[in-house]
Protein backbone atom coordinates (compact mmCIF):
# COMPACT_ATOMS: atom_id res chain seq x y z
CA UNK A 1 125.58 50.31 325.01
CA UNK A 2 127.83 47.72 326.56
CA UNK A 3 129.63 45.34 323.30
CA UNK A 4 128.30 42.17 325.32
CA UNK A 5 124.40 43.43 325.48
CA UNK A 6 124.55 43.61 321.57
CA UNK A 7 123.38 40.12 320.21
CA UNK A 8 125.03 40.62 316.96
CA UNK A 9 128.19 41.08 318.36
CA UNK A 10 127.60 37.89 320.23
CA UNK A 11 127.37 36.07 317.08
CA UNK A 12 130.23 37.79 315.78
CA UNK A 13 132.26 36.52 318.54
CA UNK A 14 130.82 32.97 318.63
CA UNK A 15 131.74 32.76 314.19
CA UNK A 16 135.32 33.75 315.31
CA UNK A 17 135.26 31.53 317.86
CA UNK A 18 134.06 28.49 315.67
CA UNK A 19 136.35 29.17 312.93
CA UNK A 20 139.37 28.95 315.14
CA UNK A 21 138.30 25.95 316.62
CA UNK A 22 138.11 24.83 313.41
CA UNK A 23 141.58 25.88 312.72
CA UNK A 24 142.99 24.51 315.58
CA UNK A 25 141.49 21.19 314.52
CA UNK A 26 143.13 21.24 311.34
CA UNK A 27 146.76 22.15 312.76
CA UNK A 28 146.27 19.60 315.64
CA UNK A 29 143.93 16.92 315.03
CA UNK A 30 142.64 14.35 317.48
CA UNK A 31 144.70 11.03 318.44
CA UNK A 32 141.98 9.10 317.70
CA UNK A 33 142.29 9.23 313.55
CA UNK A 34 146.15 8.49 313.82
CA UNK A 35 145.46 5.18 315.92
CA UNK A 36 143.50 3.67 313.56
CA UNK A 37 145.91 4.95 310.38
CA UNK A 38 148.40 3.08 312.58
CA UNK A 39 146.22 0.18 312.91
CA UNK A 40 145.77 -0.34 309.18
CA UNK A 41 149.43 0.16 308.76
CA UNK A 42 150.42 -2.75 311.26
CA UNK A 43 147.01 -5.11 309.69
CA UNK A 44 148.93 -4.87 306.05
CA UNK A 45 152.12 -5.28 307.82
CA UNK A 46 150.64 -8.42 309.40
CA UNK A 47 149.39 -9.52 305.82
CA UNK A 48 152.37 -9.57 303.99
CA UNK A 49 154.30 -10.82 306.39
CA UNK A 50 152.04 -14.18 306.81
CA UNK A 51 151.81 -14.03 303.27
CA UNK A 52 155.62 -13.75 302.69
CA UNK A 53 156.41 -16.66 305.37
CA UNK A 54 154.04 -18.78 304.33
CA UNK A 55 155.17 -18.39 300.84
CA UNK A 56 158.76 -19.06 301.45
CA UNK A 57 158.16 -21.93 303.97
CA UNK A 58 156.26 -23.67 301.00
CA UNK A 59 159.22 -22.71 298.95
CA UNK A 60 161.76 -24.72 301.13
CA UNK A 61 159.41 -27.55 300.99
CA UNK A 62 158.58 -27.87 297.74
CA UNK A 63 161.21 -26.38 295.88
CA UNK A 64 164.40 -28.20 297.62
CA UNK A 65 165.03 -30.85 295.43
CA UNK A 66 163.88 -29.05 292.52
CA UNK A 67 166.08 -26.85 290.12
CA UNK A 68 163.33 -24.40 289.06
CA UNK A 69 159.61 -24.26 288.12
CA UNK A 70 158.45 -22.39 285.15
CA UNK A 71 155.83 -20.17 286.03
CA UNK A 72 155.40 -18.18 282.79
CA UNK A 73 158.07 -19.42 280.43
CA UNK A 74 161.60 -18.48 281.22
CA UNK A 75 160.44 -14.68 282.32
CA UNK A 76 159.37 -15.93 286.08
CA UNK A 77 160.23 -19.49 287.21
CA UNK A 78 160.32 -20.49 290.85
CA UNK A 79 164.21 -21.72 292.36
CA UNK A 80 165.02 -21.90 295.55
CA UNK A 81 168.21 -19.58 296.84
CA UNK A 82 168.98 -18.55 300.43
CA UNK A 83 170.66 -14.73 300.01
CA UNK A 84 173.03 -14.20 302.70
CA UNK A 85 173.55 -10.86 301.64
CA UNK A 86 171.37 -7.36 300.08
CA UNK A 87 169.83 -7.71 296.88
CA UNK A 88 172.18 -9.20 293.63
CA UNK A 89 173.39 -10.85 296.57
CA UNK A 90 175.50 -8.03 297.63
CA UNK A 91 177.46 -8.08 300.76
CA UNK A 92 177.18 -11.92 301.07
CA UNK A 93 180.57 -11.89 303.79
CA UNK A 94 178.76 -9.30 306.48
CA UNK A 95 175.08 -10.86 306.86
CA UNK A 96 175.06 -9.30 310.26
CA UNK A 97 174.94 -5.92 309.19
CA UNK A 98 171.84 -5.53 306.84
CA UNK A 99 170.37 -7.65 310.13
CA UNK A 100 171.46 -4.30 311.70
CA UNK A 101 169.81 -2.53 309.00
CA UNK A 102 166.44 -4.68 309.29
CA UNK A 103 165.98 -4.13 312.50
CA UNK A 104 166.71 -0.26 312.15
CA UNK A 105 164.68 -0.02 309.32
CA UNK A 106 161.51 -1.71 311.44
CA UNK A 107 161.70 0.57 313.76
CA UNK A 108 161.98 3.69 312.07
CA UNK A 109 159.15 2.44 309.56
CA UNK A 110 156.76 1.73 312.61
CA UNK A 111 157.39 5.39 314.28
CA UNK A 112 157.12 7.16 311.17
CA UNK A 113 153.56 4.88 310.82
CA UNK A 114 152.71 5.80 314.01
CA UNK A 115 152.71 9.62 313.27
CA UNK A 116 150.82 9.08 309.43
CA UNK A 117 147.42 11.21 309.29
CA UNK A 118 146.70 9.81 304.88
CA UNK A 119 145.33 6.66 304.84
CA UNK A 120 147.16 5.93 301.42
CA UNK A 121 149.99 6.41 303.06
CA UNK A 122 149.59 4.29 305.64
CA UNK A 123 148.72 1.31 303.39
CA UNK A 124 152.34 2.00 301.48
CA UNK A 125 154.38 2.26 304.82
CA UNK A 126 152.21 -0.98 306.01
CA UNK A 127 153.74 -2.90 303.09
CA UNK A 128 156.89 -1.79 303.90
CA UNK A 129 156.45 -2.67 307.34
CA UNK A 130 155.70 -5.88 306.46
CA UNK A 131 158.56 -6.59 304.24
CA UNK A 132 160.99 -5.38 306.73
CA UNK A 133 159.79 -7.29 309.10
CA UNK A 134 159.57 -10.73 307.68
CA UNK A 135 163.21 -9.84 306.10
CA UNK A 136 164.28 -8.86 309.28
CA UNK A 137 162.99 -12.14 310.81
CA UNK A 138 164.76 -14.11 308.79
CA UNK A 139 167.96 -12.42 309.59
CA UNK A 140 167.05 -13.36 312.85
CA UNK A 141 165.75 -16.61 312.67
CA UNK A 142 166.83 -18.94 309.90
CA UNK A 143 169.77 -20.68 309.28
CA UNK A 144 173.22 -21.03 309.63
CA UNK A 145 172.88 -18.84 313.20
CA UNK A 146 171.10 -16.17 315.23
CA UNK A 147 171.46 -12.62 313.10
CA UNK A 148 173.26 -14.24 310.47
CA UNK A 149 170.18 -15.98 308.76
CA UNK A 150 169.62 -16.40 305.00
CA UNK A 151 166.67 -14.58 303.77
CA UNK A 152 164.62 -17.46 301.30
CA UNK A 153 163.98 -16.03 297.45
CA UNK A 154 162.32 -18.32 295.22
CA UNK A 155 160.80 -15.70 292.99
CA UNK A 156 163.41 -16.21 289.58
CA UNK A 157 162.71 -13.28 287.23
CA UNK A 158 164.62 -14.19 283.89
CA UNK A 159 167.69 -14.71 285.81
CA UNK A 160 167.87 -10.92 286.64
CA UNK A 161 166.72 -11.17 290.18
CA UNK A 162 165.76 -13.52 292.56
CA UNK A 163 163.13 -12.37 295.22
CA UNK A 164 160.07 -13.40 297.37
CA UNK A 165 156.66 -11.75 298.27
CA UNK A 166 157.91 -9.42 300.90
CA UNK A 167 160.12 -7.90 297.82
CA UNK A 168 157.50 -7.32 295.93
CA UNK A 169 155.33 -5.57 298.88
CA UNK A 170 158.59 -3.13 299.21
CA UNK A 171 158.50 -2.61 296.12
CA UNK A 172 154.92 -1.50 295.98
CA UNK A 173 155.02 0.45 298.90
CA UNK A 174 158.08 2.81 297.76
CA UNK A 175 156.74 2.83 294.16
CA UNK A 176 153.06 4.39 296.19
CA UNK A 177 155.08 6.68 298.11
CA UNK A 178 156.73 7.94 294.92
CA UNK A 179 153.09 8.74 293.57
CA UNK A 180 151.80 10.11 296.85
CA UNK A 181 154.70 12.50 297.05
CA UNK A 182 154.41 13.43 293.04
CA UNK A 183 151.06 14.50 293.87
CA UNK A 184 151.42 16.27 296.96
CA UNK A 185 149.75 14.30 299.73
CA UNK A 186 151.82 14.78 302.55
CA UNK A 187 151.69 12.01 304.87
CA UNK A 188 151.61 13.93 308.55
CA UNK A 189 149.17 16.46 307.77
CA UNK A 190 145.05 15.45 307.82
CA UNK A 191 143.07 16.42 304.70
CA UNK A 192 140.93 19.72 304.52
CA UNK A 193 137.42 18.56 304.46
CA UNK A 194 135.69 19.29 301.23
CA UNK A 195 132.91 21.14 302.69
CA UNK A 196 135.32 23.16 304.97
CA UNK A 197 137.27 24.08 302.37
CA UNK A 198 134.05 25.49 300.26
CA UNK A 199 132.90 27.74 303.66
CA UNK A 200 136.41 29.45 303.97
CA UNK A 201 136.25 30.55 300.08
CA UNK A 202 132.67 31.75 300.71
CA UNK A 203 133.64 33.29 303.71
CA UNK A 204 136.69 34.97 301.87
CA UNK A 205 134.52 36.43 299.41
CA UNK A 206 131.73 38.10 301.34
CA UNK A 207 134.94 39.65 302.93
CA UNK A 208 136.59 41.68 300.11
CA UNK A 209 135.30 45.49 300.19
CA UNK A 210 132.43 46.11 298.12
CA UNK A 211 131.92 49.33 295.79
């Protein structure tokens, strides 16, 4: 008898043939998933950086002719300081370099959001987005000159460190990528689904030899 007049090889054939489409789905999932991942990435992007701006714009306003504001005692009180240079005010004489290193870091943040699959991770490389960018814009934008702006920190933190909101998202969204990588969720490749994950078990153990 012919293999293709047998109906039980037929459903042989179509099992195979669902379980590597499912496989194939796994290894190369759809565009659609990644678009919105990248989505959510730019919408907290877009968050903290209105957040951030809006913050610091208030700053300049309020704080200019003010030395500092206690917030909680001495451990966080508000004071005004344009950075010219990297954190601890590093690198104060070459401001147009870490404007270099903005805009590099921008990009590279967006690509690598573009190609997330893990919603968590998109949400920590969205808050990194957004810090970059609004440091980046005021590189760009604020004064003395074009590339060679002072990025506003009002954010006074015993005297340690002086910072702003977009700080405080990078800091957030490396400390979540820390914990995403400690526990293994790897940001390019899409989650096996629960119930998928069940059937090939199942399926694995109706396949071992019997006695």
């Amino acid at each position: 008898m012919n293999e293709n007049d047998d109906p039980e090889a037929k459903t042989v054939a179509a099992a195979d043939g669902a379980v590597a489409g499912a496989g194939d789905a796994l290894v190369a999932p759809a565009p659609g998933p990644t678009r919105r991942l990248f989505w959510s990435a730019l919408g907290v992007a877009l968050g903290l950086l209105v957040v951030d701006q809006g913050t610091k714009w208030w700053a300049v306003d309020a704080l200019a002719d003010s030395e500092s504001i206690p917030v909680f005692g001495d451990f966080i009180r508000f004071w005004l300081v344009y950075n010219p240079g990297a954190a601890f005010s590093m690198g104060t004489g070459v401001t147009w370099i870490f404007t270099v290193f903005a805009g590099i870091a921008v990009v590279a943040i967006a690509w690598y959001a573009w190609r997330v699959r893990s919603t968590p991770w998109s949400y920590a490389l969205g808050l990194l987005l957004g810090g970059a960018t609004s440091h980046f814009g005021d590189r760009l934008f604020r004064e003395p000159a074009f590339g060679r702006g002072h990025v506003v920190d009002f954010i006074d933190y015993s005297g340690f460190f002086v910072g702003n909101v977009a700080d405080i998202g990078i800091f957030a969204g490396a400390v979540s990528i820390v914990v995403l990588s400690f526990r293994g969720i790897e940001a390019t490749q899409a989650p096996v689904p629960a119930e998928m994950g069940s059937d090939a078990a199942e399926t694995g153990s109706d396949d071992k030899p019997r006695d």
